[in-house]
N, C-alpha and C. Protein backbone atom coordinates (compact mmCIF):
# COMPACT_ATOMS: atom_id res chain seq x y z
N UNK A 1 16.26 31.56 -111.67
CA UNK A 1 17.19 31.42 -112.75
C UNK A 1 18.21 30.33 -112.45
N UNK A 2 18.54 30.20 -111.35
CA UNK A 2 19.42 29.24 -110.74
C UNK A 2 18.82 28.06 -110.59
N UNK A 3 17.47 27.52 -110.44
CA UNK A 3 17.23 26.29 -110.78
C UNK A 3 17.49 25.70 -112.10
N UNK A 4 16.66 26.67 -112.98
CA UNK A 4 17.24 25.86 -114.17
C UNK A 4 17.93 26.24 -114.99
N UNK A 5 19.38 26.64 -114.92
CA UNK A 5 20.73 26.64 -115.21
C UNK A 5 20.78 24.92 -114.45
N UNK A 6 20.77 24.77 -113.18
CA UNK A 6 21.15 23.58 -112.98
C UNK A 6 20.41 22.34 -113.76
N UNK A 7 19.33 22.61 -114.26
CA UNK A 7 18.33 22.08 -114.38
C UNK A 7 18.89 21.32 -116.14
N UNK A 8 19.19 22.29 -116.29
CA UNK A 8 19.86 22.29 -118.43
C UNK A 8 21.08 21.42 -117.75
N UNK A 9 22.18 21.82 -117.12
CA UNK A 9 23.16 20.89 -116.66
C UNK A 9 22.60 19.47 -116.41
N UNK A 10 22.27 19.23 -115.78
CA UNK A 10 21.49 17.86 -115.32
C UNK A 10 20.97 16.87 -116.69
N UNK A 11 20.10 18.04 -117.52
CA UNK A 11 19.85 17.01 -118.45
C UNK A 11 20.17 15.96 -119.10
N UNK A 12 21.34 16.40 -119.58
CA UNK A 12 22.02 14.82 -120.18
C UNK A 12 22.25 13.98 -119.03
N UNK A 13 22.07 14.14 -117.93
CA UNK A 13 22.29 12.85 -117.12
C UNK A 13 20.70 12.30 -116.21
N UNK A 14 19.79 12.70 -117.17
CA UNK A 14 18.75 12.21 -116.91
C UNK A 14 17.67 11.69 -118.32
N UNK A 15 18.50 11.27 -118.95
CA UNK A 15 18.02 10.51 -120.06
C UNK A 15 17.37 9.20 -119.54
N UNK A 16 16.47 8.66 -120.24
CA UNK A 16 14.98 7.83 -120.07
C UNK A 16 15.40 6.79 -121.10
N UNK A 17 15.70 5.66 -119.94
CA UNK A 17 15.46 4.61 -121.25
C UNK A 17 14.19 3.98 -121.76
N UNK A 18 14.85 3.33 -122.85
CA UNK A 18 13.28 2.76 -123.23
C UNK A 18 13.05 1.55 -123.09
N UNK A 19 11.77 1.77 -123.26
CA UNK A 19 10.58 0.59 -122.68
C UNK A 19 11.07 -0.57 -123.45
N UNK A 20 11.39 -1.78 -122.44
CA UNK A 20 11.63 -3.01 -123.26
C UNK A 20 10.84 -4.09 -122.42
N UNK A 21 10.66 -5.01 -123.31
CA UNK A 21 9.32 -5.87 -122.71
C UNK A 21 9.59 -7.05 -122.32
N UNK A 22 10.97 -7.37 -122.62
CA UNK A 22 11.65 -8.85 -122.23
C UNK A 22 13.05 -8.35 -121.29
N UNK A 23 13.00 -9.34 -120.83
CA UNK A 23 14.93 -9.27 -120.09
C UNK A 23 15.46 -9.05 -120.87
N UNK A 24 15.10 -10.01 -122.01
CA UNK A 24 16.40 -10.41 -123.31
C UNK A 24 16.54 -9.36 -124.28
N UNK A 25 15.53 -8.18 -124.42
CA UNK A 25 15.66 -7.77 -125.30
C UNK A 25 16.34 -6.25 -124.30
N UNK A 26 16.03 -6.49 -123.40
CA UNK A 26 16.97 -5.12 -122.40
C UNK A 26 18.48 -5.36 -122.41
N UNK A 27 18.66 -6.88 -121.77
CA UNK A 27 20.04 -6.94 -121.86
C UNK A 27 20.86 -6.63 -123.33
N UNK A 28 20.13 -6.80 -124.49
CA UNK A 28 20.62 -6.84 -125.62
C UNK A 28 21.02 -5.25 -125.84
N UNK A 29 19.91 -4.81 -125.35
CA UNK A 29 19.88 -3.26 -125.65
C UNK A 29 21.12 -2.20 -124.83
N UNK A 30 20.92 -3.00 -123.36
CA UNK A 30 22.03 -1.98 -122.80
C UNK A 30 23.90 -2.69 -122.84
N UNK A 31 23.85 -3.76 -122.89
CA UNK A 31 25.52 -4.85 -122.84
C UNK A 31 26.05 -3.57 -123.76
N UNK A 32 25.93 -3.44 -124.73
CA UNK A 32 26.85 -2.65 -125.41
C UNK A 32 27.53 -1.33 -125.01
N UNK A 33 26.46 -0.94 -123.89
CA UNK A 33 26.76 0.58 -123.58
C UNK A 33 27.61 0.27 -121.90
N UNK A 34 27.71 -1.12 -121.50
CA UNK A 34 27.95 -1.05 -120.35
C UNK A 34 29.34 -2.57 -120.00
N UNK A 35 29.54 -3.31 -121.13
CA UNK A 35 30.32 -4.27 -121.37
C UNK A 35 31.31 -4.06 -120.51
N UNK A 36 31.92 -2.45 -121.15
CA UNK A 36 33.86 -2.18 -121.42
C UNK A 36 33.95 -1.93 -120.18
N UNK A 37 32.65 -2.14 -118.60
CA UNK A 37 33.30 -1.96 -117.28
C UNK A 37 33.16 -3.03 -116.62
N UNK A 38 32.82 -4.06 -117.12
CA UNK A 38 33.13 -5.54 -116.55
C UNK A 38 34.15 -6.06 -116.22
N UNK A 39 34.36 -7.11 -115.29
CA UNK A 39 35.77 -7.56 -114.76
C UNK A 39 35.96 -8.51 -116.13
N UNK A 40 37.35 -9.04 -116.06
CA UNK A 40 37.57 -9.35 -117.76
C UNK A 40 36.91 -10.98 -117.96
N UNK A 41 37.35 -11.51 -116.47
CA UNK A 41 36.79 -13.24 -116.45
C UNK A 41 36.66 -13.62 -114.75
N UNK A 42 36.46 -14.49 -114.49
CA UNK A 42 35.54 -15.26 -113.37
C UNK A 42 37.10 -15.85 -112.32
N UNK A 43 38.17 -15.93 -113.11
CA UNK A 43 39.40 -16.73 -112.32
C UNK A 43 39.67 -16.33 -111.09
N UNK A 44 39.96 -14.36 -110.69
CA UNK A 44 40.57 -14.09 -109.90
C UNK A 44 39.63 -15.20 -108.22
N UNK A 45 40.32 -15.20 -107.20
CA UNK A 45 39.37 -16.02 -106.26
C UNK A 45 38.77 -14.63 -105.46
N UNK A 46 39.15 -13.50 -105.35
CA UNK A 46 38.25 -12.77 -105.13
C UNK A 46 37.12 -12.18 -106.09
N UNK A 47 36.92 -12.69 -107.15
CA UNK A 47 36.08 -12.34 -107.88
C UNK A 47 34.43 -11.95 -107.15
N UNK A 48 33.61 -11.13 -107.64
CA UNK A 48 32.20 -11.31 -107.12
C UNK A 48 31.45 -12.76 -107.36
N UNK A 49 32.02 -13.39 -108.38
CA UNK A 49 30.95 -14.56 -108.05
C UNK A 49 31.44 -15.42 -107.02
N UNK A 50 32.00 -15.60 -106.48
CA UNK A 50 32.66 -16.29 -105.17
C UNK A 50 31.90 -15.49 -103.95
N UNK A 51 31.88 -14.21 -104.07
CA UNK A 51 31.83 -13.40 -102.65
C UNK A 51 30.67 -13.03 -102.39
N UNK A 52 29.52 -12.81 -103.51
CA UNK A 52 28.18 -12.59 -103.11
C UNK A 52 27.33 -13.43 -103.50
N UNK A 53 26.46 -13.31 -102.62
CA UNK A 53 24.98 -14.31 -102.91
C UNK A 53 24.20 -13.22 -103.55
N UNK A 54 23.73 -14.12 -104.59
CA UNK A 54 23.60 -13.96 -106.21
C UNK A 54 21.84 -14.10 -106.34
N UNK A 55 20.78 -13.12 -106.65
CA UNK A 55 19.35 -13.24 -106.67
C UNK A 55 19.28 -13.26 -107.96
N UNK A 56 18.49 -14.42 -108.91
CA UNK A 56 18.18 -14.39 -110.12
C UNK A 56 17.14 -13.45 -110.59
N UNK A 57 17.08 -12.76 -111.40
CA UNK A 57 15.92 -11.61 -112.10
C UNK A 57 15.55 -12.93 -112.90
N UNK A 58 14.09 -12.72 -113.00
CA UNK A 58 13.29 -13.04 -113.97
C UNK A 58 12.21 -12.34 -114.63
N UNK A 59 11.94 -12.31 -116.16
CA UNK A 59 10.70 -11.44 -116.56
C UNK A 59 9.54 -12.48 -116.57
N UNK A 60 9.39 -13.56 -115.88
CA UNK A 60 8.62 -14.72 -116.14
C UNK A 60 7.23 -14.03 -115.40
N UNK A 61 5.69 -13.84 -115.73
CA UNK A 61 4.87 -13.48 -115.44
C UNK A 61 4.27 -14.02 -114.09
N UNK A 62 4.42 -13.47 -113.16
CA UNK A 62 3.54 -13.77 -111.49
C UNK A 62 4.82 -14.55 -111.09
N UNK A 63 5.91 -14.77 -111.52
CA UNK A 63 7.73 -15.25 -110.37
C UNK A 63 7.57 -14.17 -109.18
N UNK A 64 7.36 -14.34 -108.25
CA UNK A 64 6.94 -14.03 -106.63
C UNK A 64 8.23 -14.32 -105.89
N UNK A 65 9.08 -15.72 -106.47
CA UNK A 65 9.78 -16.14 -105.50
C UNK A 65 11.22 -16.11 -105.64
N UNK A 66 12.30 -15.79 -104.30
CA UNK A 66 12.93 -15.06 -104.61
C UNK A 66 14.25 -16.67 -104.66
N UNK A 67 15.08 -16.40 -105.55
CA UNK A 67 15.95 -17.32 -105.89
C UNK A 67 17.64 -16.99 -105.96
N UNK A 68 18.51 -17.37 -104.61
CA UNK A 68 19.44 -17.09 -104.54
C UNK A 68 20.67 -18.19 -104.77
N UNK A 69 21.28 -18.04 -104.94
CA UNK A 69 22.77 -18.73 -105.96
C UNK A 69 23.87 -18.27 -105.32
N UNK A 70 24.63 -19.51 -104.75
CA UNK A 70 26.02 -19.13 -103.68
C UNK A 70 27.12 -20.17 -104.53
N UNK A 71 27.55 -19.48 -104.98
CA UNK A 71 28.93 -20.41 -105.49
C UNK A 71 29.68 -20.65 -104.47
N UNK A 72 29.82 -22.30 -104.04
CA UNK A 72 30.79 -22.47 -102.99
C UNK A 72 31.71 -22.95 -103.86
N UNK A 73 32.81 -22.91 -103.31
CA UNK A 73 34.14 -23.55 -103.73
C UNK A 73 35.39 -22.42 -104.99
N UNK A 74 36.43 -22.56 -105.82
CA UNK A 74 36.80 -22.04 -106.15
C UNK A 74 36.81 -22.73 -107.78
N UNK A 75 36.70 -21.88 -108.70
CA UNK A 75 36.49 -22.86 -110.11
C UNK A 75 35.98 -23.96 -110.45
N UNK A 76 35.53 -24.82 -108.62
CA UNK A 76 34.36 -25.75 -109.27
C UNK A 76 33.98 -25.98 -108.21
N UNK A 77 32.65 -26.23 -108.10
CA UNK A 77 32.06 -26.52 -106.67
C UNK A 77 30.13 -26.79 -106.92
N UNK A 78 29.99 -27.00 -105.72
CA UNK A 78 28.13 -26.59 -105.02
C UNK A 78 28.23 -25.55 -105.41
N UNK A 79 26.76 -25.35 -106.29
CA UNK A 79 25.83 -23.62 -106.11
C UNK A 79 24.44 -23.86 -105.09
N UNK A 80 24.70 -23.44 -104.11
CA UNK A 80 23.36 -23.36 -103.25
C UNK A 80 22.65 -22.38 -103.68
N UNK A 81 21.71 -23.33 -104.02
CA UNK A 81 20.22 -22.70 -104.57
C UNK A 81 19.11 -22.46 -103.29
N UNK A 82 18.85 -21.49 -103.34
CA UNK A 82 17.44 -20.99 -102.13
C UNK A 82 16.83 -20.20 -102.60
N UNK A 83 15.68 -21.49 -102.94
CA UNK A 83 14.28 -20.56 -103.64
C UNK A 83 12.95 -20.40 -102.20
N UNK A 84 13.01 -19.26 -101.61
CA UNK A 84 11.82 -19.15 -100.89
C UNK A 84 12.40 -19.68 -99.42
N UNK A 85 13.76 -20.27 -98.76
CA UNK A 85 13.63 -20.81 -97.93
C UNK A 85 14.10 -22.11 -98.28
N UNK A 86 13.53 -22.67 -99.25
CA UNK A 86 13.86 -24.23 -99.67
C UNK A 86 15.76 -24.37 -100.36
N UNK A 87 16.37 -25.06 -99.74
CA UNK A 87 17.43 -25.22 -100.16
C UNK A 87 17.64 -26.39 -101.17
N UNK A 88 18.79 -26.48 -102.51
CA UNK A 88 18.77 -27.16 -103.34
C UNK A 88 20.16 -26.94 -103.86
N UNK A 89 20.66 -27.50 -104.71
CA UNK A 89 21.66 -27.46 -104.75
C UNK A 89 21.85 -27.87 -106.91
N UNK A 90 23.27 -27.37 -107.32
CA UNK A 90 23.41 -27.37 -108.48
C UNK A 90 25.39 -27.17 -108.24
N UNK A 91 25.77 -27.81 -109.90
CA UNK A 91 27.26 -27.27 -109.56
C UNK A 91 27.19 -26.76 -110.79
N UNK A 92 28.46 -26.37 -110.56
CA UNK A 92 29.35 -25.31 -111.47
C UNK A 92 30.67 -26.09 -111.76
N UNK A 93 31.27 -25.28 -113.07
CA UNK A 93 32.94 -25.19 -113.36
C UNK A 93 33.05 -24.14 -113.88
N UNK A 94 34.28 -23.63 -113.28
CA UNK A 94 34.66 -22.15 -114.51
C UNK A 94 35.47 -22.99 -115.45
N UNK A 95 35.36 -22.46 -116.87
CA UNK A 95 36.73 -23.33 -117.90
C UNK A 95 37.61 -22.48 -117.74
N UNK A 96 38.84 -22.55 -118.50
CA UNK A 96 40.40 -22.43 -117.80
C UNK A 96 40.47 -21.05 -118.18
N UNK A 97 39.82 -20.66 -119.32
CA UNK A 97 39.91 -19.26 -120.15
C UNK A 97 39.23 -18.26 -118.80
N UNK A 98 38.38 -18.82 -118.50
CA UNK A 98 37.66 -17.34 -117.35
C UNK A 98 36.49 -17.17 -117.62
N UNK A 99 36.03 -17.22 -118.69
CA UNK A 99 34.56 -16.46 -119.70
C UNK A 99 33.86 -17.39 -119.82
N UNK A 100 33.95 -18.63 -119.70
CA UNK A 100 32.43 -19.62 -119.80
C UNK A 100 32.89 -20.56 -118.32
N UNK A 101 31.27 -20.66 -117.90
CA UNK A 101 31.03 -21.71 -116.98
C UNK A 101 29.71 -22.70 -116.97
N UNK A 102 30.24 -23.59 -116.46
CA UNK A 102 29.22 -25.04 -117.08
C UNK A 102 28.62 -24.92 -115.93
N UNK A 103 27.00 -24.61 -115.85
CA UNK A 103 26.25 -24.64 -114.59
C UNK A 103 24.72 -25.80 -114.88
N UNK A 104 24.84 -27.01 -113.87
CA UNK A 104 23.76 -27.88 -114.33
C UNK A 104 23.85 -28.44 -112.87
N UNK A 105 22.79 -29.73 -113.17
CA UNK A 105 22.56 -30.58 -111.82
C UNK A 105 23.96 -31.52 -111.58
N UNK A 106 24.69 -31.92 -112.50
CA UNK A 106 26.10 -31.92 -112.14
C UNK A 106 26.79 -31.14 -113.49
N UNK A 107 27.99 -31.54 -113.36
CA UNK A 107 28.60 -30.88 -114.51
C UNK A 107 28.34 -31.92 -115.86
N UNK A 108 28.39 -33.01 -115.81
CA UNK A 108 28.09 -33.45 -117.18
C UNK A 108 26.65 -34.17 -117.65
N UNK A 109 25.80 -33.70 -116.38
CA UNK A 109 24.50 -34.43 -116.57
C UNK A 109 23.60 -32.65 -116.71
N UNK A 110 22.37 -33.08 -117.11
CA UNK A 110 21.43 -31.68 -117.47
C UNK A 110 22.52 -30.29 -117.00
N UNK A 111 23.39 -30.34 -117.81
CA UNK A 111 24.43 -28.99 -117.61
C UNK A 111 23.77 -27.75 -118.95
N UNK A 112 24.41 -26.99 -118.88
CA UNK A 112 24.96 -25.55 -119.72
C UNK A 112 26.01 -25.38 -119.63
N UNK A 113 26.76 -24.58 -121.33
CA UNK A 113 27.59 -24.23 -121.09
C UNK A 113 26.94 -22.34 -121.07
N UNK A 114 27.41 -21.53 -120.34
CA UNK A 114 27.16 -20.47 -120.30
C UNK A 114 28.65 -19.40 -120.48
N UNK A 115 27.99 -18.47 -121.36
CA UNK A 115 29.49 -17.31 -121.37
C UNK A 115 29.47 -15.94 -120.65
N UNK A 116 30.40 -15.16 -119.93
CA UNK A 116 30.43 -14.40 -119.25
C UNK A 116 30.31 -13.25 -120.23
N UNK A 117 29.03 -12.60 -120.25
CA UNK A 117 28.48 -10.91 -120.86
C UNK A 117 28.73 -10.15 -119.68
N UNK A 118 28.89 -10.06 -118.45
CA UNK A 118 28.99 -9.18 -117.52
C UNK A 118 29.19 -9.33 -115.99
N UNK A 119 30.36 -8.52 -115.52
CA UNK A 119 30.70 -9.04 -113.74
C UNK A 119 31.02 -7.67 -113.87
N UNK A 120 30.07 -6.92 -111.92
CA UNK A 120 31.23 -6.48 -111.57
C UNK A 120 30.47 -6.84 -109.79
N UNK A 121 30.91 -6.10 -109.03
CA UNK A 121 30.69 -6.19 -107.39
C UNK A 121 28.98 -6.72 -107.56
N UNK A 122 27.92 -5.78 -108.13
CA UNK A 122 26.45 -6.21 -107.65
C UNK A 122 25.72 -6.99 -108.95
N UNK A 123 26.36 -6.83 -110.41
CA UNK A 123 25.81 -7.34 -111.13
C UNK A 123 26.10 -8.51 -111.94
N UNK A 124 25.32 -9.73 -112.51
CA UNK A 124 26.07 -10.92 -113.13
C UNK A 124 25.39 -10.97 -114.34
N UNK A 125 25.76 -10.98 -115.64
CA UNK A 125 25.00 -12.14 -116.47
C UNK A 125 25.77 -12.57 -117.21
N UNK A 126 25.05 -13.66 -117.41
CA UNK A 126 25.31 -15.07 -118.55
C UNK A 126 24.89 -15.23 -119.74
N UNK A 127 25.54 -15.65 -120.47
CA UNK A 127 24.74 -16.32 -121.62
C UNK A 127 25.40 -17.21 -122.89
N UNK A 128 24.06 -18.20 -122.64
CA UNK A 128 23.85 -19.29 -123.02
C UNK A 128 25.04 -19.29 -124.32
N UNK A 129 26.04 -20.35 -124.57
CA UNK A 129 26.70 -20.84 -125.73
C UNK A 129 25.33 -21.24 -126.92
N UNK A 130 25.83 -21.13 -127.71
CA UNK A 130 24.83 -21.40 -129.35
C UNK A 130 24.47 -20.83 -129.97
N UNK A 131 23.61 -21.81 -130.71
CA UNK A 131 22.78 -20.39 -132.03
C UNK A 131 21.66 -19.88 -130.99
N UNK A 132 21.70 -18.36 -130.45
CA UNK A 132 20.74 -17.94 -130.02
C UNK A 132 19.46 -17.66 -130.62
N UNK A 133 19.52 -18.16 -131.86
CA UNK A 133 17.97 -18.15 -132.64
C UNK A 133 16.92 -19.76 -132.16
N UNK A 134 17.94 -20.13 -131.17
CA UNK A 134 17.20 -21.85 -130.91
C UNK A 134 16.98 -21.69 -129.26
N UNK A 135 17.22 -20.44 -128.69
CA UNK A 135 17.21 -21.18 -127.98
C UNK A 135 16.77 -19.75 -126.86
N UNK A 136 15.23 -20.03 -126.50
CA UNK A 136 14.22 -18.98 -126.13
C UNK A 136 14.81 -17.82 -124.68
N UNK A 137 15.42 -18.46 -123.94
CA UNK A 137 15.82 -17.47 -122.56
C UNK A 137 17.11 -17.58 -122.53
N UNK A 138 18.02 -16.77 -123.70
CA UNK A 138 20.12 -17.08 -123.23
C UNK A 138 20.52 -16.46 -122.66
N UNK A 139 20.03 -15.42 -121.45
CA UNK A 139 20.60 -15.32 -120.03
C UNK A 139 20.31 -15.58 -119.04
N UNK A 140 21.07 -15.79 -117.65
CA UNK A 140 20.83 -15.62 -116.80
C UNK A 140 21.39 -14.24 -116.02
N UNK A 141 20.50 -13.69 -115.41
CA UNK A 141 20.90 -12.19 -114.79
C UNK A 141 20.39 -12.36 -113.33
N UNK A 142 21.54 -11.84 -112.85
CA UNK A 142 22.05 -12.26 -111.02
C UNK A 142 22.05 -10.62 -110.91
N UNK A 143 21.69 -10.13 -109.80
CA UNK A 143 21.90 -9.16 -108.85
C UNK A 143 22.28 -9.75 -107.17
N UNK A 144 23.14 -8.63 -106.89
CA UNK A 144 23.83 -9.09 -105.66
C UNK A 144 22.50 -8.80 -104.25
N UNK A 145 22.38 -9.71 -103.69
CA UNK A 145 21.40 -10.04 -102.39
C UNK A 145 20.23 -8.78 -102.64
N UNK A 146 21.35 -7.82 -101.76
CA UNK A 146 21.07 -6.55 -101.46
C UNK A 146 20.04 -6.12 -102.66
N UNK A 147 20.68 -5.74 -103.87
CA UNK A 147 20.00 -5.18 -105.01
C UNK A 147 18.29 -5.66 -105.22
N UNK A 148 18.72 -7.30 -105.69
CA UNK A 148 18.04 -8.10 -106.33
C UNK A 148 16.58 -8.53 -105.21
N UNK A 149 16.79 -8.30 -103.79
CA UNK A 149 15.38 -8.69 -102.87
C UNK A 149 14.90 -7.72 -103.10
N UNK A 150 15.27 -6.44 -103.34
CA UNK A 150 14.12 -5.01 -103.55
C UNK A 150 13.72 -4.79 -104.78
N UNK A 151 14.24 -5.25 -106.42
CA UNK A 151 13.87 -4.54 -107.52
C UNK A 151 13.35 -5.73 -108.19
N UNK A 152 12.81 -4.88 -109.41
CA UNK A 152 12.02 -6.23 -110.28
C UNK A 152 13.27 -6.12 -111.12
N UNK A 153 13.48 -6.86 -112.45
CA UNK A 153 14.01 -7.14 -113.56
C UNK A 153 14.76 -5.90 -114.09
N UNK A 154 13.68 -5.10 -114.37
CA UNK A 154 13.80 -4.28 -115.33
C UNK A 154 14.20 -2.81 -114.36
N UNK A 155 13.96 -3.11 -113.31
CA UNK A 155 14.11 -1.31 -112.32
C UNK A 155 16.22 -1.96 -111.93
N UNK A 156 16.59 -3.09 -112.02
CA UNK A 156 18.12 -3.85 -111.59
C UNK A 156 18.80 -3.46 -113.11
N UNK A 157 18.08 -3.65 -114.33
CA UNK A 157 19.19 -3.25 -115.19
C UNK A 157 19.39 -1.66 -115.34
N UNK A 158 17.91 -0.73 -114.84
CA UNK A 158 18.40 0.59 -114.93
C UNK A 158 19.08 1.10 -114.01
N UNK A 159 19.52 0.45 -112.78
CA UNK A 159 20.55 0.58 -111.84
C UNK A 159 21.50 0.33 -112.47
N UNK A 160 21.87 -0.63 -112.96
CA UNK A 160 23.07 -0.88 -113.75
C UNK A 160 23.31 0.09 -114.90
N UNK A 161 22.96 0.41 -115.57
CA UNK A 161 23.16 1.65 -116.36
C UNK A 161 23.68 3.00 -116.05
N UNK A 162 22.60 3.03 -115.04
CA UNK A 162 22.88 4.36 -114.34
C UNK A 162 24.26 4.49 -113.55
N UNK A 163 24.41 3.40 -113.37
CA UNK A 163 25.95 3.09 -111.96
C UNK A 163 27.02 3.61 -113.14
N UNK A 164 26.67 3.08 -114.49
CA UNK A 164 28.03 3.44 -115.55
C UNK A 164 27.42 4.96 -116.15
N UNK A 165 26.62 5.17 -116.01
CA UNK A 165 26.43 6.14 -117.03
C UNK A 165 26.84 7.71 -116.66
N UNK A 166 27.40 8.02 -115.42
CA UNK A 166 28.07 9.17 -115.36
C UNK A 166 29.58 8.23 -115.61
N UNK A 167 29.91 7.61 -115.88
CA UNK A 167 31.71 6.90 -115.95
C UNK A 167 31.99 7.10 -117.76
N UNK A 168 30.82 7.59 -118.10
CA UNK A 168 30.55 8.09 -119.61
C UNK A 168 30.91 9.61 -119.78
N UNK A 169 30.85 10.23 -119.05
CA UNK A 169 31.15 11.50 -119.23
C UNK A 169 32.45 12.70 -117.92
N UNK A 170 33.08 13.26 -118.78
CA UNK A 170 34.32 13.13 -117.71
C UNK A 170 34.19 14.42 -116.28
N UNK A 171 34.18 14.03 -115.40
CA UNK A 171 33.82 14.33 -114.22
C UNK A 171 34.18 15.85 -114.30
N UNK A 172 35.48 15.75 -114.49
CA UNK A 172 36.40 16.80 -114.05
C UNK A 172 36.15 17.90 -114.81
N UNK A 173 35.10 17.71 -116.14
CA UNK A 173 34.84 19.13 -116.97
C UNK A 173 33.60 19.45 -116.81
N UNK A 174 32.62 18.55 -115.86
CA UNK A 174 31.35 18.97 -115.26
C UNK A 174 31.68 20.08 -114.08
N UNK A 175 32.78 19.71 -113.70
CA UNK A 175 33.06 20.65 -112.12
C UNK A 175 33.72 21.45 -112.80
N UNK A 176 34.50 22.12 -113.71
CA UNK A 176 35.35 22.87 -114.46
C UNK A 176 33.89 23.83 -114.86
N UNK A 177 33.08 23.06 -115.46
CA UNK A 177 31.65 24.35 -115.80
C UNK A 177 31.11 24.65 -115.06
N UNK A 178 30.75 23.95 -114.00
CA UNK A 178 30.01 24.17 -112.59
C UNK A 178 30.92 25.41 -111.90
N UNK A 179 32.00 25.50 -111.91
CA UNK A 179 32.91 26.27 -111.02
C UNK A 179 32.89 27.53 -111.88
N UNK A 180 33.60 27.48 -113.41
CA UNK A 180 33.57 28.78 -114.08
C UNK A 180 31.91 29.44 -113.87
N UNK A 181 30.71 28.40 -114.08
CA UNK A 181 29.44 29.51 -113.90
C UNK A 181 29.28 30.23 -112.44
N UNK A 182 29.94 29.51 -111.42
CA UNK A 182 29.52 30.03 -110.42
C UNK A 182 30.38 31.18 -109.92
N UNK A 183 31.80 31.47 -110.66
CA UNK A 183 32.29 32.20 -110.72
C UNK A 183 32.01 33.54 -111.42
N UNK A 184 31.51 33.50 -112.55
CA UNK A 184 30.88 34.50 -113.34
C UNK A 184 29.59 34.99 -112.65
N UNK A 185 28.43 34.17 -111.71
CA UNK A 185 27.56 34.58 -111.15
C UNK A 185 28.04 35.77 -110.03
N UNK A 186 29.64 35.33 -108.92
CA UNK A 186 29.93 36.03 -108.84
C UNK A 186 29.91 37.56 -108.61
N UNK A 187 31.19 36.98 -109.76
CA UNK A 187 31.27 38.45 -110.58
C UNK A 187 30.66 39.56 -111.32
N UNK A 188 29.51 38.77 -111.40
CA UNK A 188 28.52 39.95 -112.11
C UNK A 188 27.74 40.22 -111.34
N UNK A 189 27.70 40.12 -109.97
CA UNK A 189 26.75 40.38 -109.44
C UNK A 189 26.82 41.43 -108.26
């Protein structure tokens, strides 16, 4: 009986997301439910994009190779690129607001402007300024080292979900029911 009493408790925090077949159409699906715990913009200098090396997710079919992104410098600098071992290099600017950064082979040659959809300690994404009806892949999605060498695409955004998805429901009245049932077990017994 005591398994599943716990078992009914648990449920709502084992909801199944659904099957999505692109990055783009996952990120679309979960940003909304997970936005309002993002850092607000890119300025502070301890920010995560300064402090971790950054693994790109891709849903691109047979991508094997693993691609890491080091922002050196502070609001503008080298991004060391290491795909596989091979080192390469790209820069960056943050603009003054916090929320978009121009990432290309320099800043005003084959650049992007990109806007900040999401920061916090392990997770990054971007996306692309424009009409997103023109323009086929408008994010980029970073997981921090750690995360991003062990998961594919799609197993990094249900980490991310999951990291917010008890911050959805309030702690303190899960342990308030947990405590009154175990009190009544108790007592009636």
């Amino acid at each position: 009986m005591e398994d599943r009493l716990l078992d009914k408790i648990a449920e709502p925090f084992n909801l199944q997301l659904p099957e999505y077949e692109t990055l783009e159409a996952m990120i679309d699906g979960i940003l909304p439910a997970v936005a309002r715990f993002s850092e607000p913009n890119l300025l502070p200098e301890d920010s995560p994009l300064y402090v971790n090396s950054w693994v790109r997710m891709t849903d691109r079919p047979g991508a094997t190779e693993v691609v890491m992104y080091r922002f050196q410098g502070y609001q503008q600098g080298e991004i060391r690129v290491v795909t596989d071992g091979e080192i390469g290099s790209k820069a960056y600017e943050v603009e003054e607001s916090g929320d978009r950064i121009i990432v290309g082979e320099s800043i005003m040659r084959d650049s992007f402007l990109y806007e900040l959809s999401f920061i916090d300690d392990d997770f990054l994404i971007l996306r692309r300024h424009g009409n997103l009806a023109n323009i086929p892949h408008p994010y980029l999605f970073f997981c921090r080292e750690a995360i991003g060498t062990r998961l594919t695409w799609n197993e990094a955004l249900e980490r991310l979900v999951d990291k917010y998805r008890n911050s959805q429901f309030p702690l303190l009245a899960v342990g308030l029911f947990v405590a009154a049932m175990i009190a009544l077990l108790i007592y009636f017994r």
